[in-house]
Protein backbone atom coordinates (compact mmCIF):
# COMPACT_ATOMS: atom_id res chain seq x y z
CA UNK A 1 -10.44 -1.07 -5.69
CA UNK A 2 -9.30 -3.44 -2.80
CA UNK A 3 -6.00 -2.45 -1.13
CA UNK A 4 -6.28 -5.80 0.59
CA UNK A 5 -6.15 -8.09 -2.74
CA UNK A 6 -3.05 -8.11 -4.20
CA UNK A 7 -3.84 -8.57 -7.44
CA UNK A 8 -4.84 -5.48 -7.33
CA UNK A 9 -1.80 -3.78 -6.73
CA UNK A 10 0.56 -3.32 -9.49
CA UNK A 11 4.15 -1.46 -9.61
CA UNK A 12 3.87 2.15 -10.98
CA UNK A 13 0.23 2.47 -9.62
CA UNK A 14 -0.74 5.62 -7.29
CA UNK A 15 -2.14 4.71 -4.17
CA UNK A 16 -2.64 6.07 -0.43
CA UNK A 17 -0.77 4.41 2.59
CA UNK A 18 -0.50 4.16 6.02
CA UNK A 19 2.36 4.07 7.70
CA UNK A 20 4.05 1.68 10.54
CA UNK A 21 4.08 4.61 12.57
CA UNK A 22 0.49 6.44 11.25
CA UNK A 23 -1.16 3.61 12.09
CA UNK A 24 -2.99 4.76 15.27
CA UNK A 25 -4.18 7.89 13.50
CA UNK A 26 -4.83 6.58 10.33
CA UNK A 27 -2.69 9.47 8.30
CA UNK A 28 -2.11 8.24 4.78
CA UNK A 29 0.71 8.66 2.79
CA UNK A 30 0.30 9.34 -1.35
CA UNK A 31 2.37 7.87 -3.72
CA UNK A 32 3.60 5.51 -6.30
CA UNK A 33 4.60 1.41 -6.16
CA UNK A 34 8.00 0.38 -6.59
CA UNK A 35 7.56 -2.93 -5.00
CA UNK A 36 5.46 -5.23 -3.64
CA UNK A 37 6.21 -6.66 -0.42
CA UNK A 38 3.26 -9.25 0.90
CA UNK A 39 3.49 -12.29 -0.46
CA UNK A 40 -0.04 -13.98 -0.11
CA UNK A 41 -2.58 -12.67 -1.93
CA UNK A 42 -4.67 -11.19 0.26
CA UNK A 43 -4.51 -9.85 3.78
CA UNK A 44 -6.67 -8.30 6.05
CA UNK A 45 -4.88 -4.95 6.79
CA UNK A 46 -3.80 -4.25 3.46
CA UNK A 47 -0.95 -5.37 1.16
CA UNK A 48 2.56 -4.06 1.95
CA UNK A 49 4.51 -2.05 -0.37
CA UNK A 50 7.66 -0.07 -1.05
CA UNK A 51 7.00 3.68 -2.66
CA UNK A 52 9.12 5.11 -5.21
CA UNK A 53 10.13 7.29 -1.94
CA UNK A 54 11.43 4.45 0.16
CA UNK A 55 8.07 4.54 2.31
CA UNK A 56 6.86 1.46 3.36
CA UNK A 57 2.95 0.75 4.51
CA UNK A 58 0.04 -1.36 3.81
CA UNK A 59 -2.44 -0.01 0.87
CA UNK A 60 -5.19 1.56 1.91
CA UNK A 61 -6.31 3.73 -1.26
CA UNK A 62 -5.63 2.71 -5.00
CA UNK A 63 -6.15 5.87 -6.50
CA UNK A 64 -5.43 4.74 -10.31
């Protein structure tokens, strides 16, 4: 599924992010949605979100 769409995205779902600071290597970061932070519903580099760890980073993966 589409990281960029933010229907999509829903809280409790795992997905893959990239980080602020990842973003010029691309690492991604696993985990699960606690909130969502983007407001539209849809942009280009992915829809920000807050992990259950307190990581924040645009969706790149929806794994579930």
């Amino acid at each position: 599924m589409d990281g960029r769409n933010r229907d999509n995205i829903k809280p409790g779902m795992q997905v893959s992010i990239v980080l602020k600071n990842d973003q010029h290597t691309g690492k991604l970061t696993p985990g699960k949605v606690k909130d969502i932070l983007t407001k539209s519903g849809f942009h280009p580099h992915g829809i920000k979100v807050r992990l259950s760890s307190g990581d924040v980073g645009r969706v790149k993966e929806i794994v579930s």
